[in-house]
C-alpha atoms as a PDB file:
ATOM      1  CA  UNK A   1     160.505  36.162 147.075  1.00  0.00           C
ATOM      2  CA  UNK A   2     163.359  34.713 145.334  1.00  0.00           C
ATOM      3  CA  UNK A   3     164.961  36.047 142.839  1.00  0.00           C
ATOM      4  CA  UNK A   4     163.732  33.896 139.874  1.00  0.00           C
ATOM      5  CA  UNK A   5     159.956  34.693 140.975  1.00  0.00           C
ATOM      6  CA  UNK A   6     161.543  38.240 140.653  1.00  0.00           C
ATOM      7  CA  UNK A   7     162.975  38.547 137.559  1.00  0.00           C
ATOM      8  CA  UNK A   8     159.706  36.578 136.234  1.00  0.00           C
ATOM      9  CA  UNK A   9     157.309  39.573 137.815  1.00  0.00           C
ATOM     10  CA  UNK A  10     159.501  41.872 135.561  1.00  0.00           C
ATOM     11  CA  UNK A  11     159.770  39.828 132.649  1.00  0.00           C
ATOM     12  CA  UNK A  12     155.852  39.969 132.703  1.00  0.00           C
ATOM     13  CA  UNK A  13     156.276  43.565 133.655  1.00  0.00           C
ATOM     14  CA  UNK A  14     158.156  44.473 130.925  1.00  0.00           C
ATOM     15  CA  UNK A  15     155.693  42.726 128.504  1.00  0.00           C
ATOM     16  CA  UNK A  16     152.946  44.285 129.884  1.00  0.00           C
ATOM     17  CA  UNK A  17     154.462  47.557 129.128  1.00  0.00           C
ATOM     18  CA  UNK A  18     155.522  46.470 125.456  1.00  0.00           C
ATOM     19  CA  UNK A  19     152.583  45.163 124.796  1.00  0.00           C
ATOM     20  CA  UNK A  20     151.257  48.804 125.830  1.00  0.00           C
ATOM     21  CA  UNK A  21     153.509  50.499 124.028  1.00  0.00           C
ATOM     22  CA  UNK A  22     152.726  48.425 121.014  1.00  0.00           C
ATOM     23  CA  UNK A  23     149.285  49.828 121.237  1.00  0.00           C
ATOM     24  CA  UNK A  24     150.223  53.391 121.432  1.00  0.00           C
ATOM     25  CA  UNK A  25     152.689  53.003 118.836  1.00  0.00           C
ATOM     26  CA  UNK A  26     149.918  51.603 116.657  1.00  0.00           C
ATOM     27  CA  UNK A  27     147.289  54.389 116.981  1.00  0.00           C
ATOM     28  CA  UNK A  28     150.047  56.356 116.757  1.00  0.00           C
ATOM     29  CA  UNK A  29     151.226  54.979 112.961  1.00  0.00           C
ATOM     30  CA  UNK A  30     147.397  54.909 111.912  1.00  0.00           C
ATOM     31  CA  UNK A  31     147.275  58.784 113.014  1.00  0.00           C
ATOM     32  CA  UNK A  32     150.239  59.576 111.190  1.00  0.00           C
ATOM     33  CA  UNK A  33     148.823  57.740 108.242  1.00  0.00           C
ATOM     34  CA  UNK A  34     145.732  59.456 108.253  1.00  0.00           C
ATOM     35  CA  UNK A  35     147.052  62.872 108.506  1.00  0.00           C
ATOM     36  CA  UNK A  36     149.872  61.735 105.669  1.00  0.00           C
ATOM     37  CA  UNK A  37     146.656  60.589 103.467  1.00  0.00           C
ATOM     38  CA  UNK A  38     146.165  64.021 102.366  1.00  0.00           C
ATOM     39  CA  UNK A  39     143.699  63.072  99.114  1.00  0.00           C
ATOM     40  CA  UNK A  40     141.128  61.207 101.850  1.00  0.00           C
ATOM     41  CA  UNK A  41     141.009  63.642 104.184  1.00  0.00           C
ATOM     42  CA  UNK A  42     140.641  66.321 101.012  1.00  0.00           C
ATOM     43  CA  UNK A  43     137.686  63.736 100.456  1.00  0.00           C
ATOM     44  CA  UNK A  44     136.279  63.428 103.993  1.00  0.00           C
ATOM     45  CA  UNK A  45     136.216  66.994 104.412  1.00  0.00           C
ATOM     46  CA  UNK A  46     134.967  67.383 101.155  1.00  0.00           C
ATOM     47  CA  UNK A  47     131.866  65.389 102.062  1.00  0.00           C
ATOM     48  CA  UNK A  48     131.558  67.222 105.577  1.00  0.00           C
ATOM     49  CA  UNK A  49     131.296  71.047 103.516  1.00  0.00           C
ATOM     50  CA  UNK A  50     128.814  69.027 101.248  1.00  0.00           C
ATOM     51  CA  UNK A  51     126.548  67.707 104.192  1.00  0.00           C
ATOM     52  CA  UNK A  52     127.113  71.152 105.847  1.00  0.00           C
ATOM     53  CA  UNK A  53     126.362  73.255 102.975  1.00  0.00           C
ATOM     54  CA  UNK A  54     123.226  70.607 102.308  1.00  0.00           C
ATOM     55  CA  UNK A  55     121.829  70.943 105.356  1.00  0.00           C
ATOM     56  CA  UNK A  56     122.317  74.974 105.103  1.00  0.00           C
ATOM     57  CA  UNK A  57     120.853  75.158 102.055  1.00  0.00           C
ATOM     58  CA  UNK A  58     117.498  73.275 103.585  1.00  0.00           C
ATOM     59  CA  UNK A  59     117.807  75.115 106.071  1.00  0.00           C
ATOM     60  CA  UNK A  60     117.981  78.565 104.377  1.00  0.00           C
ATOM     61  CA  UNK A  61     114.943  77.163 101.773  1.00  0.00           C
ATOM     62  CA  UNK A  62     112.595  76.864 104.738  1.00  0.00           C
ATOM     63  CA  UNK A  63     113.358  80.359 105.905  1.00  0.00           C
ATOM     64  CA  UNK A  64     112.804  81.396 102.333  1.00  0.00           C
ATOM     65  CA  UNK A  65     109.314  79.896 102.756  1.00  0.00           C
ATOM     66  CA  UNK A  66     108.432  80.512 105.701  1.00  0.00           C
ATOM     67  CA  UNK A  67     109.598  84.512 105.152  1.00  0.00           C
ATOM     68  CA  UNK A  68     107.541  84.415 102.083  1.00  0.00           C
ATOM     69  CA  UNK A  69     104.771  82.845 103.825  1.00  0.00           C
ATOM     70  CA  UNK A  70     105.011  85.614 106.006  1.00  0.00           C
ATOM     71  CA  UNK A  71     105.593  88.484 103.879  1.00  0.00           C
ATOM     72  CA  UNK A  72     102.331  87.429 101.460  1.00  0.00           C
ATOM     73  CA  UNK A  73      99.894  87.146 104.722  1.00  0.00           C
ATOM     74  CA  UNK A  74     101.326  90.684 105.384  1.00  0.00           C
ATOM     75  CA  UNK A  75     100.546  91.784 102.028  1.00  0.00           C
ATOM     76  CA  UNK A  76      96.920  90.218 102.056  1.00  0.00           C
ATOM     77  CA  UNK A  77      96.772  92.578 105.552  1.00  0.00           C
ATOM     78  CA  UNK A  78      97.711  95.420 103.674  1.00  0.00           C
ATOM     79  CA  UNK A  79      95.639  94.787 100.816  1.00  0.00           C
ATOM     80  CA  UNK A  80      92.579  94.546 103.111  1.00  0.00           C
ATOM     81  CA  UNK A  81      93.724  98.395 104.773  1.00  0.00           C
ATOM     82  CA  UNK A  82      94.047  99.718 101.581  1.00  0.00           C
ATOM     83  CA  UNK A  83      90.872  98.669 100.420  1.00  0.00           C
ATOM     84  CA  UNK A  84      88.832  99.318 103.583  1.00  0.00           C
ATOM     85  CA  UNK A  85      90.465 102.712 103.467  1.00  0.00           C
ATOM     86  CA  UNK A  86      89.529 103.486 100.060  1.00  0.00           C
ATOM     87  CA  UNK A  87      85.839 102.353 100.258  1.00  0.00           C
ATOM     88  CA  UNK A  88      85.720 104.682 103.121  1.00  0.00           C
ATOM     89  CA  UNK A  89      87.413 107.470 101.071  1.00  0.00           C
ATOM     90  CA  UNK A  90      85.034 106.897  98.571  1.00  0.00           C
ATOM     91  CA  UNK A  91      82.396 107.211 101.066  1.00  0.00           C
ATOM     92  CA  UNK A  92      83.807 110.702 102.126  1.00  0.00           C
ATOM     93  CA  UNK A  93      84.214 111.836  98.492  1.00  0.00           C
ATOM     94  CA  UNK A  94      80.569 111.044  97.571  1.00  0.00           C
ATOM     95  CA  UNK A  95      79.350 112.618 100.866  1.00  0.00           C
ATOM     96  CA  UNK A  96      81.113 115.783 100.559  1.00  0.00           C
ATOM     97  CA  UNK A  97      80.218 116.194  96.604  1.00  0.00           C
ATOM     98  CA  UNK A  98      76.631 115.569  97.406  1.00  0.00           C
ATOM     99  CA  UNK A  99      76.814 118.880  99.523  1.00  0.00           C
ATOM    100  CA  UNK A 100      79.161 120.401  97.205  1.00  0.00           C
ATOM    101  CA  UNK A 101      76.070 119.478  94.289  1.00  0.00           C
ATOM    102  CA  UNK A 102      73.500 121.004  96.787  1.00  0.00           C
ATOM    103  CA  UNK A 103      75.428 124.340  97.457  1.00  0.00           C
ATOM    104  CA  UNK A 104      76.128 124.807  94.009  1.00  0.00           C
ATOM    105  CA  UNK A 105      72.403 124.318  92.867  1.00  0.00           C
ATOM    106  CA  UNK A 106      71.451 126.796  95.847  1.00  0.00           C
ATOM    107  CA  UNK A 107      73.395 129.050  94.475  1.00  0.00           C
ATOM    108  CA  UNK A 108      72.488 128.459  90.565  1.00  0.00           C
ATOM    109  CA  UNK A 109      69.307 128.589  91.761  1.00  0.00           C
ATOM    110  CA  UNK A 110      69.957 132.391  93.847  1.00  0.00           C
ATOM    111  CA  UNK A 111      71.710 133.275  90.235  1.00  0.00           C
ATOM    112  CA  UNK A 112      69.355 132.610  88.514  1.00  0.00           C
ATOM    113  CA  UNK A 113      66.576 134.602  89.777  1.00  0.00           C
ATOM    114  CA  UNK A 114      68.636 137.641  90.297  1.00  0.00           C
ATOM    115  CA  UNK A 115      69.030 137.154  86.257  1.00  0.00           C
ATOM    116  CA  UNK A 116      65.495 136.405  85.675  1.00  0.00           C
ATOM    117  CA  UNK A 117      64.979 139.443  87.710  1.00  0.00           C
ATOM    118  CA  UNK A 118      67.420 141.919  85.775  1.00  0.00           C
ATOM    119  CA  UNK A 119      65.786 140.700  83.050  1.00  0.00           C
ATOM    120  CA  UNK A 120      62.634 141.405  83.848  1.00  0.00           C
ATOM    121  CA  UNK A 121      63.788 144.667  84.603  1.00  0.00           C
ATOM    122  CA  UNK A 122      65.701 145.453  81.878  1.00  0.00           C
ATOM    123  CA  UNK A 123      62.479 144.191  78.954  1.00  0.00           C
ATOM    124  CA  UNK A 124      60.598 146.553  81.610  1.00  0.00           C
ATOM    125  CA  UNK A 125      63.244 149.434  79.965  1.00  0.00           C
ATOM    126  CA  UNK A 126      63.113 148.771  76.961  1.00  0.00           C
ATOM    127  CA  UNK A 127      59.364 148.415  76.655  1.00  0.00           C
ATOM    128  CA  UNK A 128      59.266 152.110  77.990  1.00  0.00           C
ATOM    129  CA  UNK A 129      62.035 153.386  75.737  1.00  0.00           C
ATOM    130  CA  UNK A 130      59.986 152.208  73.002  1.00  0.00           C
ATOM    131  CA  UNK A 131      57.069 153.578  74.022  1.00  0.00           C
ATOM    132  CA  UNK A 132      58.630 156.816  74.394  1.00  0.00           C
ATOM    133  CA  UNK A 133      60.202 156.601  71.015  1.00  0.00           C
ATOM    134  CA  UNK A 134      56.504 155.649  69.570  1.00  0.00           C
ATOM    135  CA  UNK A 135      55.262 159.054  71.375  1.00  0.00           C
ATOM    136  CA  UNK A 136      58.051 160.495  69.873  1.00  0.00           C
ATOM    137  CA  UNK A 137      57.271 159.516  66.507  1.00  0.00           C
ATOM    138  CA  UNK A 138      53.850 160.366  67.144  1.00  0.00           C
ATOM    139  CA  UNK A 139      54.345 163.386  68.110  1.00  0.00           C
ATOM    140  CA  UNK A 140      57.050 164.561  65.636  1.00  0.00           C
ATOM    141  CA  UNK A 141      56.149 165.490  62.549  1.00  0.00           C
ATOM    142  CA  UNK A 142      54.564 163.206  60.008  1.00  0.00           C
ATOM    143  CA  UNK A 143      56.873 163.005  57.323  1.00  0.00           C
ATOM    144  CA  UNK A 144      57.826 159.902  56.799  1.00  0.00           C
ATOM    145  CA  UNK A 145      61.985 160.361  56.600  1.00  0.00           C
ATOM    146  CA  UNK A 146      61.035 162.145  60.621  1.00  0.00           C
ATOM    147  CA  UNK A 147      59.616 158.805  61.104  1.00  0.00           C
ATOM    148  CA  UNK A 148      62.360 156.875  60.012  1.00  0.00           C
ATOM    149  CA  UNK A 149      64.788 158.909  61.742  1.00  0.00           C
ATOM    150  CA  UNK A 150      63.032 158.346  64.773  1.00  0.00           C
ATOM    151  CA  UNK A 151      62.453 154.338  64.846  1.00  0.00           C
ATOM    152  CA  UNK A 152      66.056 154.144  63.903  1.00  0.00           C
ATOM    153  CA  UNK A 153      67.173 156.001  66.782  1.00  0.00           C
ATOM    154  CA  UNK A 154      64.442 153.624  69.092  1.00  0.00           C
ATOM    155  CA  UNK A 155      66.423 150.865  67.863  1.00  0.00           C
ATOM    156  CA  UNK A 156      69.608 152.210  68.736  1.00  0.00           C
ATOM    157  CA  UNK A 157      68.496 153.022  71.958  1.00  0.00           C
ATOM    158  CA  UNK A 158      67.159 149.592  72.523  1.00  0.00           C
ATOM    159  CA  UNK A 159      70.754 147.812  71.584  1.00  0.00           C
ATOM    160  CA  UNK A 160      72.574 149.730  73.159  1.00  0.00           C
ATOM    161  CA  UNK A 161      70.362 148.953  76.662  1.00  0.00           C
ATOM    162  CA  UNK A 162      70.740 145.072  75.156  1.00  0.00           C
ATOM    163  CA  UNK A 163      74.154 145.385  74.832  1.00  0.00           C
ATOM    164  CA  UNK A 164      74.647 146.923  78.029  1.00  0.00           C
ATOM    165  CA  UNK A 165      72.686 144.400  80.020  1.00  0.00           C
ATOM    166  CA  UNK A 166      74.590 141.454  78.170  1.00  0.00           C
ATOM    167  CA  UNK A 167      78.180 142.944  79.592  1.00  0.00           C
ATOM    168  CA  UNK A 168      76.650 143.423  83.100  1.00  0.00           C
END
């Protein structure tokens, strides 16, 4: 090689590399611009929070949904429990009151006839004090205050076995 084909080969060597470094020192300058362009890339990553906070606001509406979706099926499931449960503690009230209702008439019932009984027994009394005041008065003497006397104590007699049988 001679030396003119030589110096040609760098020659185009050396603009080659010019060239290249033309290249680099242009994406270089637009870099530099960019970062010195403060107000668009305030702008551009401006509109990159508002796409972000767009998207995270869709995204945070369908949880909303779907959560509330959720949370209402729950509560229909709930509502269902509560109400199966109270039919069947209505069920368990009525059962149980129907037994209380027949123990309670048993015993009115039992009560009852031990009254109707003491009664009887008691009008039984009486009947026989006031015979025996009658006999009394028959057999006392025939005046009539005696007489008087006599009823008037029957009478007593017969409230006070009234009065007793009331308080028992």
């Amino acid at each position: 090689m001679s030396s003119s084909e030589q110096q040609r080969l760098e020659e185009a060597q050396l603009q080659e590399e010019i060239a290249e470094l033309r290249s680099d020192l242009g994406e270089t300058v637009e870099a530099l611009v960019h970062k010195v362009d403060l107000p668009a890339r305030a702008k551009d990553r401006g509109n990159e929070f508002k796409e972000e906070a767009i998207e995270r606001g869709i995204e945070l509406q369908q949880q909303a949904v779907e959560r509330g979706t959720e949370l209402l099926e729950r509560g229909n499931e709930l509502k269902g429990q509560v109400v199966e449960r109270s039919n069947e503690f209505k069920g368990e009230l009525l059962e149980r009151g129907n037994e209380l209702k027949g123990e309670l008439l048993e015993r009115g019932n039992e009560l009852k006839g031990q009254a109707l009984a003491r009664s009887s027994e008691l009008r039984d009394r009486a009947v026989e004090a006031a015979e025996r005041a009658r006999e009394a008065v028959s057999q006392a003497p025939k005046e009539r205050w005696v007489k008087l006397a006599c009823a008037g104590l029957a009478m007593i007699a017969v409230m006070v076995i009234v009065r007793r049988v009331r308080t028992s």
